[in-house]
C-alpha atoms as a PDB file:
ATOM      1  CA  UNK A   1     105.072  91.510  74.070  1.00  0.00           C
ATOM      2  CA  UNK A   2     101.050  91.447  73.288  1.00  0.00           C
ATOM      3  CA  UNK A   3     100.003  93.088  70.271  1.00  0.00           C
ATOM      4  CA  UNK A   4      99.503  96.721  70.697  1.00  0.00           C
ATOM      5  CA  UNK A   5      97.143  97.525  67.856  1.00  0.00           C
ATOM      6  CA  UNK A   6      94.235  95.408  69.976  1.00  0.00           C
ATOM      7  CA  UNK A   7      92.551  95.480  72.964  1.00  0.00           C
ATOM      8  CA  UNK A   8      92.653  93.349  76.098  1.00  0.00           C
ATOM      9  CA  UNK A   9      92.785  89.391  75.295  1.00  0.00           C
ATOM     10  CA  UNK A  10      90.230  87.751  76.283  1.00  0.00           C
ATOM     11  CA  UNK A  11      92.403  85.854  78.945  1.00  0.00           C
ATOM     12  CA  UNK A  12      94.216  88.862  79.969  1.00  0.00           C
ATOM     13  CA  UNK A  13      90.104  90.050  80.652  1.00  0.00           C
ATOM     14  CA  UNK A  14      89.795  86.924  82.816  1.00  0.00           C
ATOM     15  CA  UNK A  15      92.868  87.499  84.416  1.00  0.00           C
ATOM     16  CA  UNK A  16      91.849  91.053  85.461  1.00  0.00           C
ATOM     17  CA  UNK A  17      88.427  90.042  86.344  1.00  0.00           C
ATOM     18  CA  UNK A  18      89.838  87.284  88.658  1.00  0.00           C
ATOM     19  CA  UNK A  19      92.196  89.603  90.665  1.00  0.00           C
ATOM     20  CA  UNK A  20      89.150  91.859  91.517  1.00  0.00           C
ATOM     21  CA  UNK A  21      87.266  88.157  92.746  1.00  0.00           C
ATOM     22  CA  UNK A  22      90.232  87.612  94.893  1.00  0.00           C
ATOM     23  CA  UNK A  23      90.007  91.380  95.807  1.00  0.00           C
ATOM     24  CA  UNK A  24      86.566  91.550  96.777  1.00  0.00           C
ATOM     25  CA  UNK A  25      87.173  88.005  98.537  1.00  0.00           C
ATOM     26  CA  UNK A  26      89.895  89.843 100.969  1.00  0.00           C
ATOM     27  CA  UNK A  27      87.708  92.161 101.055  1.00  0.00           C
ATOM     28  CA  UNK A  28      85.458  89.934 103.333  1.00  0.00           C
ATOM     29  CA  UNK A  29      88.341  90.017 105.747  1.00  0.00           C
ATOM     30  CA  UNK A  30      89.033  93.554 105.091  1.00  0.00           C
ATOM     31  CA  UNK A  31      86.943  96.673 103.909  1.00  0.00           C
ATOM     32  CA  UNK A  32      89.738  98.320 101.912  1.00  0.00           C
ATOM     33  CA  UNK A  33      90.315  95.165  99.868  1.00  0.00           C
ATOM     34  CA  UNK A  34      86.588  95.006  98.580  1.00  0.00           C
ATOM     35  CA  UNK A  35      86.664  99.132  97.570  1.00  0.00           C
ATOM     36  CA  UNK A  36      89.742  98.182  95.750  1.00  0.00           C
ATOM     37  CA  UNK A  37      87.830  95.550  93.818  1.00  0.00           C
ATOM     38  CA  UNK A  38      84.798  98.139  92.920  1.00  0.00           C
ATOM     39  CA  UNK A  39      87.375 100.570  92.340  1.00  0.00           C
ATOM     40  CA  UNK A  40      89.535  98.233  89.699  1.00  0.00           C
ATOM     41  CA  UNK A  41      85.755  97.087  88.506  1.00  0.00           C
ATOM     42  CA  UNK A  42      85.355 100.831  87.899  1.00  0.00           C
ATOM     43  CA  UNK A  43      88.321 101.706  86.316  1.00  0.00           C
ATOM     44  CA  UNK A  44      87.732  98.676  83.528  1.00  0.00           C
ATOM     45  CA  UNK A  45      83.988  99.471  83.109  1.00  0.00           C
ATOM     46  CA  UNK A  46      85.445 102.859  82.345  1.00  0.00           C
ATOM     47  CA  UNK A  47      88.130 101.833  79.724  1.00  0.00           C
ATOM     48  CA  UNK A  48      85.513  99.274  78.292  1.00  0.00           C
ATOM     49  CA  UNK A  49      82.596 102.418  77.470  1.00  0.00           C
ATOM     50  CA  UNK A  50      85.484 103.907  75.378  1.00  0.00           C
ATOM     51  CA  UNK A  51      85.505 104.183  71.662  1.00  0.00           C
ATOM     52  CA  UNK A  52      87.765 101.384  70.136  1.00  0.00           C
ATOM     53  CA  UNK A  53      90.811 103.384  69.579  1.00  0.00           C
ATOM     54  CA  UNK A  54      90.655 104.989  72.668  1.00  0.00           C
ATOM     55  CA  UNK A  55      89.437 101.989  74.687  1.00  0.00           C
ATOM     56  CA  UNK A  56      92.744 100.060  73.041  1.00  0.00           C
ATOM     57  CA  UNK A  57      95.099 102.344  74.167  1.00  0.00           C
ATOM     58  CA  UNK A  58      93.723 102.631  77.525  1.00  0.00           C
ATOM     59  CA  UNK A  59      93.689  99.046  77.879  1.00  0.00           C
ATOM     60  CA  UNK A  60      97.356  98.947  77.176  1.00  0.00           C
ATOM     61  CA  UNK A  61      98.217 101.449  79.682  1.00  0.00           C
ATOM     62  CA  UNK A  62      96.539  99.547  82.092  1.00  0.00           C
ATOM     63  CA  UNK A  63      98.310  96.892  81.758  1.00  0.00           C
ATOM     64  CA  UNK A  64     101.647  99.062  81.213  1.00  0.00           C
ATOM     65  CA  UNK A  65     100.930 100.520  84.788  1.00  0.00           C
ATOM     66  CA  UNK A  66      99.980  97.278  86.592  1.00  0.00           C
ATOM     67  CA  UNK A  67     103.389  95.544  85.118  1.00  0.00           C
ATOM     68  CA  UNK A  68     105.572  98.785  86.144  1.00  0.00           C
ATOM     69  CA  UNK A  69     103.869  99.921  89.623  1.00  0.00           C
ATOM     70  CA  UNK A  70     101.507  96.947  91.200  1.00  0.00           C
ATOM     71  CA  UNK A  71     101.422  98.777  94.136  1.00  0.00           C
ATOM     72  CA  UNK A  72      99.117 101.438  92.152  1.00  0.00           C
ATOM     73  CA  UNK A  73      95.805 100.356  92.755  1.00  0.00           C
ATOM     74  CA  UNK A  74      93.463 100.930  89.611  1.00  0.00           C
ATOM     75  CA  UNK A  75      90.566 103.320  90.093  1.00  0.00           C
ATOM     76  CA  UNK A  76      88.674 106.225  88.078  1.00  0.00           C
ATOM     77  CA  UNK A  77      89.208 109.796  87.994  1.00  0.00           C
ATOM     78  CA  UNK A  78      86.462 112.381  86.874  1.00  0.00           C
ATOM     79  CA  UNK A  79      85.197 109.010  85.366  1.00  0.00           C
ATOM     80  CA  UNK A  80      88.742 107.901  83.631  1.00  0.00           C
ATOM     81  CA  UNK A  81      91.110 105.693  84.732  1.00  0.00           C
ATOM     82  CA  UNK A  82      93.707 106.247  87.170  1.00  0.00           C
ATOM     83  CA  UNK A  83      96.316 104.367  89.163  1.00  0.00           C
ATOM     84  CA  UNK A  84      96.397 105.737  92.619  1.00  0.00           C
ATOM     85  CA  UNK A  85      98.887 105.100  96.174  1.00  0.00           C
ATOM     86  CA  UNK A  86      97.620 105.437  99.510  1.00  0.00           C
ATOM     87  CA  UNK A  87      94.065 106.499  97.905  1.00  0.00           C
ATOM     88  CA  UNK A  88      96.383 109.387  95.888  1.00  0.00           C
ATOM     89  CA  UNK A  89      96.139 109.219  92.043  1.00  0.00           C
ATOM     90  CA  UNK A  90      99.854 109.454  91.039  1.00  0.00           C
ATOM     91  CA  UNK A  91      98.842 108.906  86.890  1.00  0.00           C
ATOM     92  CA  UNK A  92      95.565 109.049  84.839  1.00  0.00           C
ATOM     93  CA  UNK A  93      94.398 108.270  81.522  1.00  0.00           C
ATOM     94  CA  UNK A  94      91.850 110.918  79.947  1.00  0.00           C
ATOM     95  CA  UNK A  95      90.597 109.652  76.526  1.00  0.00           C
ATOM     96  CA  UNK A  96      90.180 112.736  73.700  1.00  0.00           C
ATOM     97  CA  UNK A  97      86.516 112.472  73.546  1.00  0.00           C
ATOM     98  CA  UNK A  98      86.060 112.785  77.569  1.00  0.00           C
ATOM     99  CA  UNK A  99      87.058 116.803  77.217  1.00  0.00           C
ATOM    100  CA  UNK A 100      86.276 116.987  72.994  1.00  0.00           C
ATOM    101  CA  UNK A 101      90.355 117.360  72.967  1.00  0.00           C
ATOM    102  CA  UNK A 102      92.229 116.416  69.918  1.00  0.00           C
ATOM    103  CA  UNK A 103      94.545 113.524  71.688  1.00  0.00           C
ATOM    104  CA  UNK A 104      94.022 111.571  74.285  1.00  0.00           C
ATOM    105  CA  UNK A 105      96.756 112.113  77.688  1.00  0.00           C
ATOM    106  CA  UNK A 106      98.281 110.015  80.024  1.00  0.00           C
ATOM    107  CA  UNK A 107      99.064 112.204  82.522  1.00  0.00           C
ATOM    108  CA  UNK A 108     100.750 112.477  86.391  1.00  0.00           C
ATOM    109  CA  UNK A 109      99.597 114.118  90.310  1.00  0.00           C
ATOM    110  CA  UNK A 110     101.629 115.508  92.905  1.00  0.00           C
ATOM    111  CA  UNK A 111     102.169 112.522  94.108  1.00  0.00           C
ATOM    112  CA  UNK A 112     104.350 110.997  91.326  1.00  0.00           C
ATOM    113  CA  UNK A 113     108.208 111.968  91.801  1.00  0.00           C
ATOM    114  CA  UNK A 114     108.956 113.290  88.471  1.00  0.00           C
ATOM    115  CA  UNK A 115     110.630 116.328  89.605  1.00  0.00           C
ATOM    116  CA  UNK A 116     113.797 116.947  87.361  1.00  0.00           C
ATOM    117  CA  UNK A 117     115.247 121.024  88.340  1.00  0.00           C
ATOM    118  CA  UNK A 118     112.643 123.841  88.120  1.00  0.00           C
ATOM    119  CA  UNK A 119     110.211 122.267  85.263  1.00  0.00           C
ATOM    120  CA  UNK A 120     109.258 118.849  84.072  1.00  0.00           C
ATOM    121  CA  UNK A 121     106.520 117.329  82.064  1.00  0.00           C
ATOM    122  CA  UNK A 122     103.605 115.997  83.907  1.00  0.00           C
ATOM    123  CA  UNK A 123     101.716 115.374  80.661  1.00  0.00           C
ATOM    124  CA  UNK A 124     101.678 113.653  77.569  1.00  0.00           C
ATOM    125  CA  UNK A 125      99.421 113.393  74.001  1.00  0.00           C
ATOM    126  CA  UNK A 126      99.111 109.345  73.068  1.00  0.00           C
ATOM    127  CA  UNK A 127      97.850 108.758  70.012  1.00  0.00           C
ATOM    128  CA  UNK A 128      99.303 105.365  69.399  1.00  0.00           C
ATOM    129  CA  UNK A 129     101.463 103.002  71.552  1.00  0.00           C
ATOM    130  CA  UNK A 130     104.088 100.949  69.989  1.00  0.00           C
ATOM    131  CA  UNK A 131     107.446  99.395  71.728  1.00  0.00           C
ATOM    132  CA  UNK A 132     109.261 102.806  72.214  1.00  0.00           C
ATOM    133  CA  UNK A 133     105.724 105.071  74.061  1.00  0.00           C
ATOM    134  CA  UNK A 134     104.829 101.501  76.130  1.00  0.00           C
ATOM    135  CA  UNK A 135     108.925 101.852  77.579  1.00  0.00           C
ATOM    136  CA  UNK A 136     108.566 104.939  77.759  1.00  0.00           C
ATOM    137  CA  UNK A 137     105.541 104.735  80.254  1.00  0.00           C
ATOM    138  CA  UNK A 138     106.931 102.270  81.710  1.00  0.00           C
ATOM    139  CA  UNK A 139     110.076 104.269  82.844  1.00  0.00           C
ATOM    140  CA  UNK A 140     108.189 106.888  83.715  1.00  0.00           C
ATOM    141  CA  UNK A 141     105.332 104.898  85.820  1.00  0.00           C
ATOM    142  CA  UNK A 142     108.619 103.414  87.454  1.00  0.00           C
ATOM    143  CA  UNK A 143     110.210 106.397  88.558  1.00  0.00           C
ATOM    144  CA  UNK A 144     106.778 108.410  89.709  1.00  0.00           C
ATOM    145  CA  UNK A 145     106.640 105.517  92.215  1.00  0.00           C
ATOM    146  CA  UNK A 146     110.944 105.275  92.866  1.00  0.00           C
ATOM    147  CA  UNK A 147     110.623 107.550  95.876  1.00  0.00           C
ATOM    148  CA  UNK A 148     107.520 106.548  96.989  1.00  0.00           C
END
């Protein structure tokens, strides 16, 4: 697995940057492929005007959520990245310094099917992301889109 103390390589930028090309280039056949390549142009113009340790654990998300769900389509969400369904943000990213919070929180909508009894988390602090957090949001960015 990439190394999770870093940012985005500079070919994993490329790669990103070339699937909103091809976005915006079925976009010319469709209009709802070109807002999804503003919207994923967004979303990494967002994570990239973060502060380094937030901007690196963003990044990693990101990549976390496009590996787990790639039927979420990347946008932003009160200016912070989010991975959305059917135009329906189902998770979100909201660095510390967006809201002056102490920790930044990768977070989950309505839409994400979570449910477990009469209460469940919808929330969580990320401070860091090492093997055990990135399975962890993978499993849980798998099951908020199971049921889908």
């Amino acid at each position: 697995m990439a190394n999770t103390t870093e940012g985005f390589s500079d070919a994993e930028r490329a790669a990103m940057k070339a699937r909103a090309e091809e976005l915006r280039a079925e976009g010319r056949k469709t209009k709802g492929a070109t807002k999804a390549a503003a919207d994923l142009e967004k979303l990494l113009e967002a994570i990239a005007a973060m502060p380094d340790d937030e901007r690196v654990i963003a990044e990693r998300i990101h990549l976390i959520v496009s590996e787990a769900a790639p039927q979420l389509q990347g946008k932003t969400w009160y200016g912070m990245p989010a991975w959305a369904l059917d135009g329906r943000v189902v998770c979100f990213f909201q660095a510390a310094t967006k809201f002056e919070s102490r920790y930044n929180t990768f977070g989950f909508q309505d839409p994400a099917t979570l449910d477990d009894g009469a209460m469940w988390p919808t929330s969580w602090a990320v401070t860091a992301i090492g093997p055990a957090e990135e399975q962890q949001i993978r499993t849980l960015v798998q099951e908020a889109v199971a049921h889908s």
